[in-house]
Protein backbone atom coordinates (compact mmCIF):
# COMPACT_ATOMS: atom_id res chain seq x y z
CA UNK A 1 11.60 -24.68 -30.95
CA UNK A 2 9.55 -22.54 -28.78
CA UNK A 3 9.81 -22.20 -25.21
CA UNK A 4 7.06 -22.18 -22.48
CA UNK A 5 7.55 -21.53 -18.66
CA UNK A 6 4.71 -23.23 -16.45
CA UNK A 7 3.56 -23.52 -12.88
CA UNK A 8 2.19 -26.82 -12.14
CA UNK A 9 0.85 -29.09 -8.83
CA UNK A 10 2.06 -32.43 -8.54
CA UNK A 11 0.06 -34.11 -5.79
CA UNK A 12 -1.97 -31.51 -3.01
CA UNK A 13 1.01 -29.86 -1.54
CA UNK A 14 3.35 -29.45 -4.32
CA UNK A 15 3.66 -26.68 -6.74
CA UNK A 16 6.40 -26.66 -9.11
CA UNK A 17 7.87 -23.92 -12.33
CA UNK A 18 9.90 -24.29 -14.89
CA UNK A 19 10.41 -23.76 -18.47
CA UNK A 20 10.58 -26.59 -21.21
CA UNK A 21 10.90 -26.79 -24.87
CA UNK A 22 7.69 -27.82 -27.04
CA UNK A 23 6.36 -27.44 -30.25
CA UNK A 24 3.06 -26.03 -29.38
CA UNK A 25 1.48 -24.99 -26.11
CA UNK A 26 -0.49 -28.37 -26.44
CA UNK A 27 2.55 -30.21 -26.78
CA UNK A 28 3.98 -28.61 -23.30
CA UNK A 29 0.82 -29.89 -22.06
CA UNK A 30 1.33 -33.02 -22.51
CA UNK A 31 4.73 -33.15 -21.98
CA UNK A 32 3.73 -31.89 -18.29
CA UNK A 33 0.72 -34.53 -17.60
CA UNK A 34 3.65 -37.32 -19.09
CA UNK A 35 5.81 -35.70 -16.01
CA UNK A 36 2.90 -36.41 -13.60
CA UNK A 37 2.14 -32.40 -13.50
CA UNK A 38 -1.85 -30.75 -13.34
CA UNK A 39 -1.01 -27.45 -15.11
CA UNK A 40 -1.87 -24.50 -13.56
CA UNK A 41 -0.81 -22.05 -16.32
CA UNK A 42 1.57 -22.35 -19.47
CA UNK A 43 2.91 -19.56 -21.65
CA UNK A 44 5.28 -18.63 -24.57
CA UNK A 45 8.27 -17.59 -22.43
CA UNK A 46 9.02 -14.58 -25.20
CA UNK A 47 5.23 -13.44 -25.36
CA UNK A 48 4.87 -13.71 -21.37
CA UNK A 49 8.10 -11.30 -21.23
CA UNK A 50 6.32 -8.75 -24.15
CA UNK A 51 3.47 -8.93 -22.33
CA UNK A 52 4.72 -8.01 -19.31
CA UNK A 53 6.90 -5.64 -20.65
CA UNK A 54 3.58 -3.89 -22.32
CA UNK A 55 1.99 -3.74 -19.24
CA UNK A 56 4.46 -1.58 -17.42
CA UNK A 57 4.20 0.66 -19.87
CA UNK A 58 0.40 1.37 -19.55
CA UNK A 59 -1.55 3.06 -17.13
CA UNK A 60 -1.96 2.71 -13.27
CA UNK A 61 -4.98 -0.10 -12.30
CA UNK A 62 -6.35 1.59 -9.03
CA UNK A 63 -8.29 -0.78 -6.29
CA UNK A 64 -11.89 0.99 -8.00
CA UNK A 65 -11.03 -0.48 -11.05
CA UNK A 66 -10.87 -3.90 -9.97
CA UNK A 67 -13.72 -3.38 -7.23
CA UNK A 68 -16.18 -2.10 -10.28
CA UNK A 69 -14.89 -5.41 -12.67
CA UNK A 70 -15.63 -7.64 -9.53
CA UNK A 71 -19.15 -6.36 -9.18
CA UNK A 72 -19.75 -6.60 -12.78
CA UNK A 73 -18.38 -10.28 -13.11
CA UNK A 74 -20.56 -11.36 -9.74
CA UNK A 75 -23.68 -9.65 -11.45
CA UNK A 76 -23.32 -11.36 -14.92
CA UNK A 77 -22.27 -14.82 -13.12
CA UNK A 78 -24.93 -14.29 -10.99
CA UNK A 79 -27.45 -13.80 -13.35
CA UNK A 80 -26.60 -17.25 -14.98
CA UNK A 81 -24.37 -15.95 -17.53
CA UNK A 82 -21.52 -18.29 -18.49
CA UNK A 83 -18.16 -17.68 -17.23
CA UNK A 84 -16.63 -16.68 -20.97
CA UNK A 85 -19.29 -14.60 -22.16
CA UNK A 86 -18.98 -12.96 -18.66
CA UNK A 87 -15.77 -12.03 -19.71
CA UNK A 88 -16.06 -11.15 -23.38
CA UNK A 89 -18.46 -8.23 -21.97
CA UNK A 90 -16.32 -7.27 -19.52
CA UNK A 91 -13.94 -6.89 -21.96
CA UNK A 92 -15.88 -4.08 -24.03
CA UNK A 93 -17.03 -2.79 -20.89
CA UNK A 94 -13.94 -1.93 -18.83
CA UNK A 95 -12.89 1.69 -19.49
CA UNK A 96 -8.97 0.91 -17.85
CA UNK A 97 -6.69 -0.25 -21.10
CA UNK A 98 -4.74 -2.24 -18.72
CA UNK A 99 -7.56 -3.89 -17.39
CA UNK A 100 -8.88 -4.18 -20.56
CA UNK A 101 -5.82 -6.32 -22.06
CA UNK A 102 -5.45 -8.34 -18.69
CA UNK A 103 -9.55 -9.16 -18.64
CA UNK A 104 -8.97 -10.05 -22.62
CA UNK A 105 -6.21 -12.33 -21.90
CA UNK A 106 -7.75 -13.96 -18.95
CA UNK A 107 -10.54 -14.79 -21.37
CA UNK A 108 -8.24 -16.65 -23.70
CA UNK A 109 -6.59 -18.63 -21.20
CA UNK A 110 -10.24 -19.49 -19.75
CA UNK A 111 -10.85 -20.46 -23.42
CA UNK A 112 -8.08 -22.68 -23.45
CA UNK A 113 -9.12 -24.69 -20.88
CA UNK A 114 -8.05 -23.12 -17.55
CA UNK A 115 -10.04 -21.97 -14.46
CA UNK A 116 -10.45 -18.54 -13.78
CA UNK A 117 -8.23 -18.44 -10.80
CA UNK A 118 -5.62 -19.91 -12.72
CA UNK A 119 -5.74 -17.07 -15.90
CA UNK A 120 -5.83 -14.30 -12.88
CA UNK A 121 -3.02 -15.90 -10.86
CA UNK A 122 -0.73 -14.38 -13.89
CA UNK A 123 -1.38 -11.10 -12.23
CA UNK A 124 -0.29 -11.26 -8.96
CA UNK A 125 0.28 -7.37 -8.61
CA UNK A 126 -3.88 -6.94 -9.84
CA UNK A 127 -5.22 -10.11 -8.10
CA UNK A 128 -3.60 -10.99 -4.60
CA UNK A 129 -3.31 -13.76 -2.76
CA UNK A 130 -6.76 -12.94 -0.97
CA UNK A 131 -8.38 -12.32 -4.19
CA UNK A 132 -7.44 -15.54 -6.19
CA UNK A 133 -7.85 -17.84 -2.66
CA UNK A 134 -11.67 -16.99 -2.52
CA UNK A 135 -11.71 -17.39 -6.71
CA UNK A 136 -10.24 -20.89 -5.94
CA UNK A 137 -12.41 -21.78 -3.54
CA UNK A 138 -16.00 -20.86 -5.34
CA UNK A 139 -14.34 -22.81 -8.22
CA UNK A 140 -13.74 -25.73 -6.20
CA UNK A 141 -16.90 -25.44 -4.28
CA UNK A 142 -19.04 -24.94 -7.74
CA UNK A 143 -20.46 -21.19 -6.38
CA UNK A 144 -18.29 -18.90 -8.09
CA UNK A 145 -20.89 -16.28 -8.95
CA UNK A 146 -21.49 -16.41 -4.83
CA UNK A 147 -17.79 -15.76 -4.21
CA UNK A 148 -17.59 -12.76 -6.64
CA UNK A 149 -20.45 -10.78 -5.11
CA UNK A 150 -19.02 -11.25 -1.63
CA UNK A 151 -15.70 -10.16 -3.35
CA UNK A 152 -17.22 -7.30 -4.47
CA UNK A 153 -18.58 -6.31 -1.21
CA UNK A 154 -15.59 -6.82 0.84
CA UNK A 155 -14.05 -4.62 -2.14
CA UNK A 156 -16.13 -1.85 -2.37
CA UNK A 157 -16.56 -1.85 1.60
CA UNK A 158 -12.60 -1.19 1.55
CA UNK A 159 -12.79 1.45 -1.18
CA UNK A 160 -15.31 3.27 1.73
CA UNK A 161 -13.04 2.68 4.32
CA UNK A 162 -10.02 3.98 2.35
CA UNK A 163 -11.93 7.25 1.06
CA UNK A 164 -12.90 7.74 4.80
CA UNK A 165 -9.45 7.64 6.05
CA UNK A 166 -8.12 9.93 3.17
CA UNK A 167 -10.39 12.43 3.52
CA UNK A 168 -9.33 12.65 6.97
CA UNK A 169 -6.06 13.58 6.22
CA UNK A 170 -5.79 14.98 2.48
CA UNK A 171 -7.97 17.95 3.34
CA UNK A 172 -5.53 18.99 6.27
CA UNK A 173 -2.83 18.01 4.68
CA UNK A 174 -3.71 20.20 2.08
CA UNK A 175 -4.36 23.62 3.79
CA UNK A 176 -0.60 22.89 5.34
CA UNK A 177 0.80 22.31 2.12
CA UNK A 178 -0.56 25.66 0.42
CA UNK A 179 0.13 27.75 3.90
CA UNK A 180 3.63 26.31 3.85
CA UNK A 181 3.93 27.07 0.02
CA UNK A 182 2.37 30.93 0.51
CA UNK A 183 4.41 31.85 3.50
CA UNK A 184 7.62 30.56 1.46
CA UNK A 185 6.25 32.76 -1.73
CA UNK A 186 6.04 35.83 0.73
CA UNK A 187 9.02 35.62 2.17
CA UNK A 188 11.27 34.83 -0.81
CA UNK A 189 9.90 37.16 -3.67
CA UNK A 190 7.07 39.29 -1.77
CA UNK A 191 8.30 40.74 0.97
CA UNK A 192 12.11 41.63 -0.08
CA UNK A 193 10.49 43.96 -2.61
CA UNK A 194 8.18 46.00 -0.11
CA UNK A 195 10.41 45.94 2.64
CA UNK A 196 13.15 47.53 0.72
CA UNK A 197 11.43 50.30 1.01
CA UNK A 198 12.19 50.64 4.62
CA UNK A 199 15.74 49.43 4.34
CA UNK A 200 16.51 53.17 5.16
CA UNK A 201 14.69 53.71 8.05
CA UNK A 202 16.31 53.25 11.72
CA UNK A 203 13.19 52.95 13.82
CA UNK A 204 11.70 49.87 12.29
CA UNK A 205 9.74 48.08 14.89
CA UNK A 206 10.81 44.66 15.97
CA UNK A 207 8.25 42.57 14.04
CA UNK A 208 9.29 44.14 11.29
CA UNK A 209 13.29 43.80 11.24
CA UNK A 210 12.95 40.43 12.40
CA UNK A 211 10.45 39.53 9.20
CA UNK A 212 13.19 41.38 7.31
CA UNK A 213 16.15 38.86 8.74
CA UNK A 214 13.75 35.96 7.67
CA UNK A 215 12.87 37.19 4.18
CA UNK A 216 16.48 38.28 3.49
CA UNK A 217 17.56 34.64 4.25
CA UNK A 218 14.67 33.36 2.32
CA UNK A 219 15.25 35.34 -0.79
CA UNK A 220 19.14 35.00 -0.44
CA UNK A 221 19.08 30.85 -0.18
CA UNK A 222 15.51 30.16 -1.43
CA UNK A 223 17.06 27.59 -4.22
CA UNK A 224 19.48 25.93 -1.48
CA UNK A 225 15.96 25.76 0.44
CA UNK A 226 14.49 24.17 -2.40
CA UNK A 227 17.33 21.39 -2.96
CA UNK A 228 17.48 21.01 0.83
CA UNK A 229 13.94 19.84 1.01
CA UNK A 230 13.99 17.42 -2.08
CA UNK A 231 16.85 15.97 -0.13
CA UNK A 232 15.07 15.51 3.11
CA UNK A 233 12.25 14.22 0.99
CA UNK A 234 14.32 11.53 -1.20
CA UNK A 235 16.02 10.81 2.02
CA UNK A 236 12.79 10.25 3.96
CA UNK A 237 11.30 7.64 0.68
CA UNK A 238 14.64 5.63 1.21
CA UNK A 239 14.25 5.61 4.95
CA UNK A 240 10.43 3.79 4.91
CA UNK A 241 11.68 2.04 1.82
CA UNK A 242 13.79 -0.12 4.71
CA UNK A 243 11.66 -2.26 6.96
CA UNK A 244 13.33 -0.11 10.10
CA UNK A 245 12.19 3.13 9.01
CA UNK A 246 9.09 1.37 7.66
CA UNK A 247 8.38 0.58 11.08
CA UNK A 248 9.37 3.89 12.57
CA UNK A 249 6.72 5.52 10.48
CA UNK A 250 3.79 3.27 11.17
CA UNK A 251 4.59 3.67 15.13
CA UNK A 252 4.13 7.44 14.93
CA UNK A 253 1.28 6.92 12.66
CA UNK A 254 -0.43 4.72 15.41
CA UNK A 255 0.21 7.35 18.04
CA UNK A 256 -0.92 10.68 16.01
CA UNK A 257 -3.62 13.12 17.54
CA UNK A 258 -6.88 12.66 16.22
CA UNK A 259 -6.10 10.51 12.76
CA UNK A 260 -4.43 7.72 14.60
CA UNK A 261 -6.95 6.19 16.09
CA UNK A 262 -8.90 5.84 12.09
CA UNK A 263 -6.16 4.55 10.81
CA UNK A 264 -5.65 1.85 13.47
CA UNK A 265 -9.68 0.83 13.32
CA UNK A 266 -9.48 0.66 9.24
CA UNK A 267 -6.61 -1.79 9.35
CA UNK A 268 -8.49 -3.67 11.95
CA UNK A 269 -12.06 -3.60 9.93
CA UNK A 270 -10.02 -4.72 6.77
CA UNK A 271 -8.22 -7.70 8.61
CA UNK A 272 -11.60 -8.84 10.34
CA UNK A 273 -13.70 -8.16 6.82
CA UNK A 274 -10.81 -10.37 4.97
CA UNK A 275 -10.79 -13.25 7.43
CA UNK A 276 -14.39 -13.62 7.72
CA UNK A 277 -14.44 -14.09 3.75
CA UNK A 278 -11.75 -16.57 3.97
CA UNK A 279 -13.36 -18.53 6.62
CA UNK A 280 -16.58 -18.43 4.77
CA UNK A 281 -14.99 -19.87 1.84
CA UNK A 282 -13.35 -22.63 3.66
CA UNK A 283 -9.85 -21.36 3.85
CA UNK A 284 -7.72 -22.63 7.12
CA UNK A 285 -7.82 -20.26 9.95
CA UNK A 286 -3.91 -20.74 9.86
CA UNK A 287 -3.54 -19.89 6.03
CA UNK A 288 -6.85 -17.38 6.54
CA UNK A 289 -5.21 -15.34 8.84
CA UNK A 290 -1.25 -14.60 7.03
CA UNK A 291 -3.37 -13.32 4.23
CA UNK A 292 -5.70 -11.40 6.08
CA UNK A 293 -2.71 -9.82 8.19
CA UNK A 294 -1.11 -8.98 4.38
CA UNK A 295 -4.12 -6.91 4.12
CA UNK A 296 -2.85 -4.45 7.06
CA UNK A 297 -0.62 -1.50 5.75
CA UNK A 298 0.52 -1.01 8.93
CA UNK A 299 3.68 -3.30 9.55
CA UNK A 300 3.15 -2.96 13.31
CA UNK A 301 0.09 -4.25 13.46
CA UNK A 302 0.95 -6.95 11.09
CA UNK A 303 3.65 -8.22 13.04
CA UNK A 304 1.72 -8.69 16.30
CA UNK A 305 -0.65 -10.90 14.00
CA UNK A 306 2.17 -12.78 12.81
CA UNK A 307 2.81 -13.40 16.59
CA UNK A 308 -0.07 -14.48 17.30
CA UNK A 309 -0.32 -16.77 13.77
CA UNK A 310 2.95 -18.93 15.26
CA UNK A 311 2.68 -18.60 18.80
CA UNK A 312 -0.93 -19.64 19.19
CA UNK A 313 -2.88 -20.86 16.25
CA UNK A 314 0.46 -23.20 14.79
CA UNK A 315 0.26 -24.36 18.31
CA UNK A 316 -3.21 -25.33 18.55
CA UNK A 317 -4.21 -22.64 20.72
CA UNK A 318 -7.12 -20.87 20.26
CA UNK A 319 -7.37 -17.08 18.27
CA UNK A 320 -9.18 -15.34 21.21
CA UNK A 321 -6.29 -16.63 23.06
CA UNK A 322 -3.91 -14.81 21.16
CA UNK A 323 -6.10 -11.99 20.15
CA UNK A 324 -5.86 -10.84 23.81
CA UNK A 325 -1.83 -10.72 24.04
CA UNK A 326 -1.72 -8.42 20.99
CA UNK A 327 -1.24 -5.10 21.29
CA UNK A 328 -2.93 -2.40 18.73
CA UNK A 329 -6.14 -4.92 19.20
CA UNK A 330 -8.59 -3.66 21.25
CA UNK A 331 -10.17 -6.61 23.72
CA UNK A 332 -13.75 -6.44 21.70
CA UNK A 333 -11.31 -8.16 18.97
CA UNK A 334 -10.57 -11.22 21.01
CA UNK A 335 -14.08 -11.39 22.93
CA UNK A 336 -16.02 -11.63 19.54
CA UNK A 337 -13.09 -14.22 18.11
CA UNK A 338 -14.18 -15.93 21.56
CA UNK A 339 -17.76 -16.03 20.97
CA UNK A 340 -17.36 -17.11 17.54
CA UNK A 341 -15.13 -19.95 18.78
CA UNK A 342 -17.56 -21.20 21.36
CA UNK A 343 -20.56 -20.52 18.65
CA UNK A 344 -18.58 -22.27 15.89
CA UNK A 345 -19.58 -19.04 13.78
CA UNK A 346 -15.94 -17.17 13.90
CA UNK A 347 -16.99 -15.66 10.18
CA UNK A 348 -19.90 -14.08 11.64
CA UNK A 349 -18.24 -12.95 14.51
CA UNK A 350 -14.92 -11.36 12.53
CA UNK A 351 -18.18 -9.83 10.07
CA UNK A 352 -19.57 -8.01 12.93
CA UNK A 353 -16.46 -7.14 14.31
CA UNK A 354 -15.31 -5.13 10.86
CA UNK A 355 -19.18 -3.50 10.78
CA UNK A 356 -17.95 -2.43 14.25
CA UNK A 357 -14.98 -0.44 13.26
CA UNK A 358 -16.05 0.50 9.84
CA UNK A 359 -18.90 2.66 11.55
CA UNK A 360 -16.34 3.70 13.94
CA UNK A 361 -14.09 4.92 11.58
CA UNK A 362 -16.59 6.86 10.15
CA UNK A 363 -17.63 8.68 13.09
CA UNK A 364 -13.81 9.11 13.99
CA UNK A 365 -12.98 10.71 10.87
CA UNK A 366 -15.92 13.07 10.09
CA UNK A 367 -14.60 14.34 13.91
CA UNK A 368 -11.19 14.12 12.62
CA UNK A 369 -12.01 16.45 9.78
CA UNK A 370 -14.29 18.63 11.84
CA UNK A 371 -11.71 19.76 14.43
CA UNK A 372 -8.50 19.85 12.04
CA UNK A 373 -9.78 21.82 9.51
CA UNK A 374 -11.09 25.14 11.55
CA UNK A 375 -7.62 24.57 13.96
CA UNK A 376 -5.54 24.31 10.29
CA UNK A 377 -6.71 27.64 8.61
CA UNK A 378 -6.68 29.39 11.86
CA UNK A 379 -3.18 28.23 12.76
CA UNK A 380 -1.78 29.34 8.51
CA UNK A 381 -4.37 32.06 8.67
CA UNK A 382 -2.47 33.61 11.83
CA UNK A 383 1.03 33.17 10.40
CA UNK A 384 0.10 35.29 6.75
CA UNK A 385 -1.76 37.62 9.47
CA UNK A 386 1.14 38.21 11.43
CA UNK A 387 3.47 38.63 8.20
CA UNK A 388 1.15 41.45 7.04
CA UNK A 389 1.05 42.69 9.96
CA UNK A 390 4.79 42.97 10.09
CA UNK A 391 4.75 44.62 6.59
CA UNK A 392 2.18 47.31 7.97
CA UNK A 393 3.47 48.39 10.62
CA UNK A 394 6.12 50.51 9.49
CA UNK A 395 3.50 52.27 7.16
CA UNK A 396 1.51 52.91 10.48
CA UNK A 397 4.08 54.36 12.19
CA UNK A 398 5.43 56.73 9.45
CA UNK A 399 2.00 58.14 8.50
CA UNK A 400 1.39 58.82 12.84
CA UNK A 401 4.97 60.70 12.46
CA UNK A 402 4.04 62.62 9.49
């Protein structure tokens, strides 16, 4: 006899899972509404392995991908198109095979009788908590198609954000990463081959025999180099795999020249953007604000929301209240929560207060990029300089001799 593993609500606060034995996916069914159990999804337990299984094995789902299905679900819903037919376009639509399979499957379960919520609550890596809570709550509130489209905005608003950020430190990053890599490629393989040409010669100038010390290590150890950094750089992954290191890392992130200050004001736009959609949809501020503060990357940040989750909100205190305690927050963030408080219009006032930094971090980055990238190619174009330089020199001064 097959078996089926479920998750299922008995009552408003109880969620149970499990696995059973049944005939048919029917039969668990009703074997789970004989148990007093509202099912919230039921599957073959070998098919939900394979299919999980087949899944890891296909490509990456990247946040566009679900931002463009979003906006493509709101506009069909929107449009009055029912909720299954929505889907079985989608399905011929999306260009991502993974996405493909998981939109095709949540189309069968929504065919056999489930919400939508439910069929993409069996995707909790594609989906998040965020995601399915405003889902459950246009379900619930019968305005689905209104949900999706403010989904899609908060989505594609945080695609923005994230390209903004990125492009203020790929490009940089970058133009390091190819000086680094062109200095090493001169020094290990160039240089030992012109400068043995003045291995001879007594009166090298200083520039020169030092640049011949350097290369003659480089070209000597240039493979214990090579395993040294992949070391350092497997070593550094386990380190901000722990949550110590993790923590280490987002500090100096938070305190870095120039990209810093972006990456602190995009955490904060996506934490006020998420909250005001959770509010909106009826969410409590209590359960509103764990998932917005699940949104923040940095772990920092997210643990002074935490703080101010338990120590004030749990307690019955107000948000501003804590808001103003936590650090990372500038005071605008707890003056607008107070306003919204005293206005009883805390969405709007979290809304305004992510426009706020999203234009912010905007302006911050284009400056960002502005200033780094001039500084950057000076700074490699200076080092290559003075290695040439170093090369030449000898030349000069044999040719004034001669």
């Amino acid at each position: 006899m097959p078996r089926y593993i479920y998750k299922a609500k008995k009552g408003p606060d109880t969620v149970a899972e499990g696995e059973l034995d049944a005939a048919s996916r029917n039969a668990a069914l009703a074997a789970l509404d004989r148990m007093g159990y509202t099912p919230v999804w039921v599957h073959e337990k070998e098919m939900a392995r394979t299919k999980k299984s087949r899944m890891l094995h296909l490509g990456r789902i990247s946040s566009r991908d679900i931002s463009v299905f979003t906006r493509q679900l709101a506009s069909l819903t929107k449009s009055g198109v029912p909720i299954l037919r929505s889907l079985s376009t989608l399905v011929d639509q999306t260009e991502n095979p993974t996405l493909r399979k998981i939109v095709a499957d949540i189309e069968n379960t929504v065919r056999d009788g489930n919400m939508v919520s439910e069929a993409m609550a069996k995707y909790p890596s594609v989906f998040p908590q965020v995601y399915l809570s405003m889902v459950r709550a246009g379900e619930s509130a019968g305005v689905l198609d209104t949900m999706l489209v403010r989904l899609a905005d908060a989505l594609e608003s945080e695609d923005d954000l994230r390209r903004k950020v990125q492009s203020a430190t790929a490009y940089p990053a970058l133009i390091v990463a190819v000086g680094a890599i062109t200095v090493f490629v001169l020094l290990a393989f160039f240089l030992p081959r012109v400068t043995a040409l003045f291995k001879d010669s007594r009166m090298l100038p200083l520039p020169t025999k030092i640049l011949m010390g350097i290369s003659d290590f480089f070209s000597g150890n240039w493979y214990w180099i090579v395993i040294v950094g992949l070391l350092l750089f497997a070593v550094f992954r386990k380190l901000i795999a722990m949550e110590s290191g993790r923590s280490f890392v987002d500090f100096v992130k938070l305190h870095l020249p120039l990209v810093g200050k972006p990456m602190q004001e995009a955490d904060i736009a996506r934490f006020a953007r998420t909250l005001s959609l959770l509010i909106q949809a009826g969410i409590p501020l209590d359960k509103g604000l764990t998932l917005a503060a699940n949104t923040i990357r940095n772990t920092i940040m997210r643990g002074e929301l935490e703080k101010v989750r338990s120590q004030t909100v749990v307690q019955g205190l107000q948000l501003s209240t804590g808001l103003k305690q936590a650090r990372y927050f500038p005071p605008l963030v707890a003056n607008m929560a107070g306003v919204g408080e005293e206005s009883g219009r805390l969405d709007e006032s979290f809304a305004e207060v992510a426009s706020f930094y999203e234009k912010d971090v905007d302006q911050r980055t284009k400056l960002a990029t502005s200033l780094l990238e001039p500084v950057l190619i000076l700074v490699v174009g200076a080092v290559v300089g003075l290695i040439v330089a170093a090369m030449l020199l000898p030349i000069f001064q044999l040719s004034t001799t001669l």
